[in-house]
PDB file of N, CA and C in Angstrom:
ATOM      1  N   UNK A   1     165.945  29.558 102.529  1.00  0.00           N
ATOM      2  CA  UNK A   1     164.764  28.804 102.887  1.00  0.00           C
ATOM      3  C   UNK A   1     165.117  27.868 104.045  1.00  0.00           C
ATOM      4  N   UNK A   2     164.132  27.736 104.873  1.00  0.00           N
ATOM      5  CA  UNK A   2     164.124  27.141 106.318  1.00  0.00           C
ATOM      6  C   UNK A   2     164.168  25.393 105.969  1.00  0.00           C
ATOM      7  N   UNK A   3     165.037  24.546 106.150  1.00  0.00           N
ATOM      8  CA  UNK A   3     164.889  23.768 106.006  1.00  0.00           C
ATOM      9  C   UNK A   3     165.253  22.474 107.068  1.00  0.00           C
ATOM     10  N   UNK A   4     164.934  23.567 108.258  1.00  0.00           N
ATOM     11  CA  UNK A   4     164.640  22.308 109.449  1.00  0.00           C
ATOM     12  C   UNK A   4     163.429  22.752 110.498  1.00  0.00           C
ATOM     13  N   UNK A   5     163.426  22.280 111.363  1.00  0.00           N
ATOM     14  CA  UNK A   5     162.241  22.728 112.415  1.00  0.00           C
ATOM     15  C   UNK A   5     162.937  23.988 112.942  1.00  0.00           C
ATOM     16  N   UNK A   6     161.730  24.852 113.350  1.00  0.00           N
ATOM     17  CA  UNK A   6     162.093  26.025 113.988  1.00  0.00           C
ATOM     18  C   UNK A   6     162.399  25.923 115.659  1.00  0.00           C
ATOM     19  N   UNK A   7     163.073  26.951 116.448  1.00  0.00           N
ATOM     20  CA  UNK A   7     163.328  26.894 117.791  1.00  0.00           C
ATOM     21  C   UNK A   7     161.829  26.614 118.942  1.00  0.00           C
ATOM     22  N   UNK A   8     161.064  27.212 118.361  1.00  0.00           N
ATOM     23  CA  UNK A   8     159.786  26.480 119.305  1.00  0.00           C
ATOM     24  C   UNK A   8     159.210  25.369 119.236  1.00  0.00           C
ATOM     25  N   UNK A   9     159.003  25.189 117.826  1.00  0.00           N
ATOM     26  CA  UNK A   9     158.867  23.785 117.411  1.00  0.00           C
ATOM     27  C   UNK A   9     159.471  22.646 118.179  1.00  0.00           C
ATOM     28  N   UNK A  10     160.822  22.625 118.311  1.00  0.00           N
ATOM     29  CA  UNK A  10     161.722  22.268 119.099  1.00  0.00           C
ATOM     30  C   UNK A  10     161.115  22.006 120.450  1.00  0.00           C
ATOM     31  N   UNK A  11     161.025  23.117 120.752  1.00  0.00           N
ATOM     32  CA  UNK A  11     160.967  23.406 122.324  1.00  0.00           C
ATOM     33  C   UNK A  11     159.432  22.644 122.600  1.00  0.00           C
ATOM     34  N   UNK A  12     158.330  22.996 122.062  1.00  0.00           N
ATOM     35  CA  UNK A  12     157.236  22.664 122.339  1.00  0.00           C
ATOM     36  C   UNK A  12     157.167  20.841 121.949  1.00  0.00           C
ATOM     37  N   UNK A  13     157.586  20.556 121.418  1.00  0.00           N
ATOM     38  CA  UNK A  13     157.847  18.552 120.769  1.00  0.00           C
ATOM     39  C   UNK A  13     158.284  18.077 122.222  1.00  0.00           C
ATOM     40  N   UNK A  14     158.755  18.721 123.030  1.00  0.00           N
ATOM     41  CA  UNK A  14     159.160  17.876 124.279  1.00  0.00           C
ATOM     42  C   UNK A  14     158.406  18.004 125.716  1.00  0.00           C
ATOM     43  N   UNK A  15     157.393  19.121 125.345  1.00  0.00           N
ATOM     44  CA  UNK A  15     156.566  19.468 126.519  1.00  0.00           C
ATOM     45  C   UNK A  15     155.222  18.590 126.597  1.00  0.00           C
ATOM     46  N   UNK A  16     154.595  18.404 127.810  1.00  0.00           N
ATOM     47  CA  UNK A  16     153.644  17.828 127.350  1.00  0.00           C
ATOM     48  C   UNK A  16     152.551  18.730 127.246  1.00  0.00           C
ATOM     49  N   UNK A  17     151.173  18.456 126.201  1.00  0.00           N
ATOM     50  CA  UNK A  17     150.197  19.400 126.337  1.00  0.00           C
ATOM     51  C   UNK A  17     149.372  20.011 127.334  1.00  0.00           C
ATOM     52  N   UNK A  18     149.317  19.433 128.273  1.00  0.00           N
ATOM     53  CA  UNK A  18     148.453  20.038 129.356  1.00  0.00           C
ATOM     54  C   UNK A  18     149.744  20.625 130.140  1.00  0.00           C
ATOM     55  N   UNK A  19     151.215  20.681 130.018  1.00  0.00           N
ATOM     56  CA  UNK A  19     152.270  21.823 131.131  1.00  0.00           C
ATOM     57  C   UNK A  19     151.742  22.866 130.047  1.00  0.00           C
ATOM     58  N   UNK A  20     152.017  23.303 128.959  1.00  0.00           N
ATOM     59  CA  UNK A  20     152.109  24.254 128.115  1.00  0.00           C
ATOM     60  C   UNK A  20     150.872  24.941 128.229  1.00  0.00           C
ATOM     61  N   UNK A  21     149.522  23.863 128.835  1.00  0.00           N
ATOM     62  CA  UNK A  21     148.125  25.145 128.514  1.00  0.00           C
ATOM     63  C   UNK A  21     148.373  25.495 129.521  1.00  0.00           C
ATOM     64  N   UNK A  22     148.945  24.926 131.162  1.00  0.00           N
ATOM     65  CA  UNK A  22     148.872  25.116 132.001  1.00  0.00           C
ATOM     66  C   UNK A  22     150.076  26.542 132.205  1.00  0.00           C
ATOM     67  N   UNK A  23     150.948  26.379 131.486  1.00  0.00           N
ATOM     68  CA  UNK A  23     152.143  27.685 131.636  1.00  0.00           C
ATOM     69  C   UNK A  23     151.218  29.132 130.403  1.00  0.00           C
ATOM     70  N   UNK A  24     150.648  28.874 129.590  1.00  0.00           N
ATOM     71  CA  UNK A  24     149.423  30.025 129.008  1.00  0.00           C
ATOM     72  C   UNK A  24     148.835  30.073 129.565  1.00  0.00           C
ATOM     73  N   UNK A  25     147.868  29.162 130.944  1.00  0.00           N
ATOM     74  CA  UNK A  25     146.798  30.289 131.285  1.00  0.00           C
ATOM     75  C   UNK A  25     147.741  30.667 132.599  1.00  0.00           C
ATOM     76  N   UNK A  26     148.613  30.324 133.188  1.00  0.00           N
ATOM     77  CA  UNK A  26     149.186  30.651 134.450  1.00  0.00           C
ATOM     78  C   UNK A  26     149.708  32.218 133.894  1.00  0.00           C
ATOM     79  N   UNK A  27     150.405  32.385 132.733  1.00  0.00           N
ATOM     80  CA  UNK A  27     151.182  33.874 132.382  1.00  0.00           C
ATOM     81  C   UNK A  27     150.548  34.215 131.121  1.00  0.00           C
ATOM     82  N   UNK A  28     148.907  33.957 131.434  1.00  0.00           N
ATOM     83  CA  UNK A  28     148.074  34.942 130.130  1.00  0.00           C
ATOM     84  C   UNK A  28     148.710  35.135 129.142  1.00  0.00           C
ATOM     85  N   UNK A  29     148.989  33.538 128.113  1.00  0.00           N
ATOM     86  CA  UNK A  29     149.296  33.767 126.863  1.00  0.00           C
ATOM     87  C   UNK A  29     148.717  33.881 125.809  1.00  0.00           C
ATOM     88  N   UNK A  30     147.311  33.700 126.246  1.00  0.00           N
ATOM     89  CA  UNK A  30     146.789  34.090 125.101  1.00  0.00           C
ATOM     90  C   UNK A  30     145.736  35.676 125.183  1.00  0.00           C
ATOM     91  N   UNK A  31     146.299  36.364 126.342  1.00  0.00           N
ATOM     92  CA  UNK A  31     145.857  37.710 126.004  1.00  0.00           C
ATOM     93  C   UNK A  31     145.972  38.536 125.069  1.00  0.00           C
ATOM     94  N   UNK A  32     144.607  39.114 124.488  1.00  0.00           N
ATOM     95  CA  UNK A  32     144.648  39.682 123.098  1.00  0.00           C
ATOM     96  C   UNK A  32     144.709  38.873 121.792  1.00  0.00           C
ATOM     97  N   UNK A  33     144.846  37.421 122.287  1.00  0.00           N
ATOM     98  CA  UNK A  33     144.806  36.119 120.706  1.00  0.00           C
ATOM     99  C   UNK A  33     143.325  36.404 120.680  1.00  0.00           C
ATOM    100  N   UNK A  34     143.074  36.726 119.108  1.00  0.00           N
ATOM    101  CA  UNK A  34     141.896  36.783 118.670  1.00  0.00           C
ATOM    102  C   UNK A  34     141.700  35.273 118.096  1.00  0.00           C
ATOM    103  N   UNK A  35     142.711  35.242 117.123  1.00  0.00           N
ATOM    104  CA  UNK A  35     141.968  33.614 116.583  1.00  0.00           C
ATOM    105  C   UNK A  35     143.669  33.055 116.175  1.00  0.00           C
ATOM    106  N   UNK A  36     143.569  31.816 116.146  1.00  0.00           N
ATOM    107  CA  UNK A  36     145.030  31.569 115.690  1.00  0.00           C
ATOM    108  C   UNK A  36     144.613  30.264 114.941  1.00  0.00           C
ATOM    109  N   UNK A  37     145.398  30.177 113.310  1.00  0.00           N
ATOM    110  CA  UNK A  37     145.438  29.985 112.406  1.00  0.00           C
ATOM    111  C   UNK A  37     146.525  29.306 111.924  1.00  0.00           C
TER     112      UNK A  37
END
């Protein structure tokens, strides 16, 4: 059982939110996301 944060978790805690929407819509990350949950 996982009992620390995972590697993106990680990674994403230090980005700020608008680089990260800005690096998904720049390299279409959410092509084909129907719904996320």
């Amino acid at each position: 059982m996982n009992k620390g944060k995972y590697v993106f978790s990680q990674v994403i805690s230090v980005l700020d939110p608008n680089d990260f929407k800005k690096c998904v819509d720049r390299y279409k990350g959410n092509y084909k996301v129907l719904d996320f949950t």
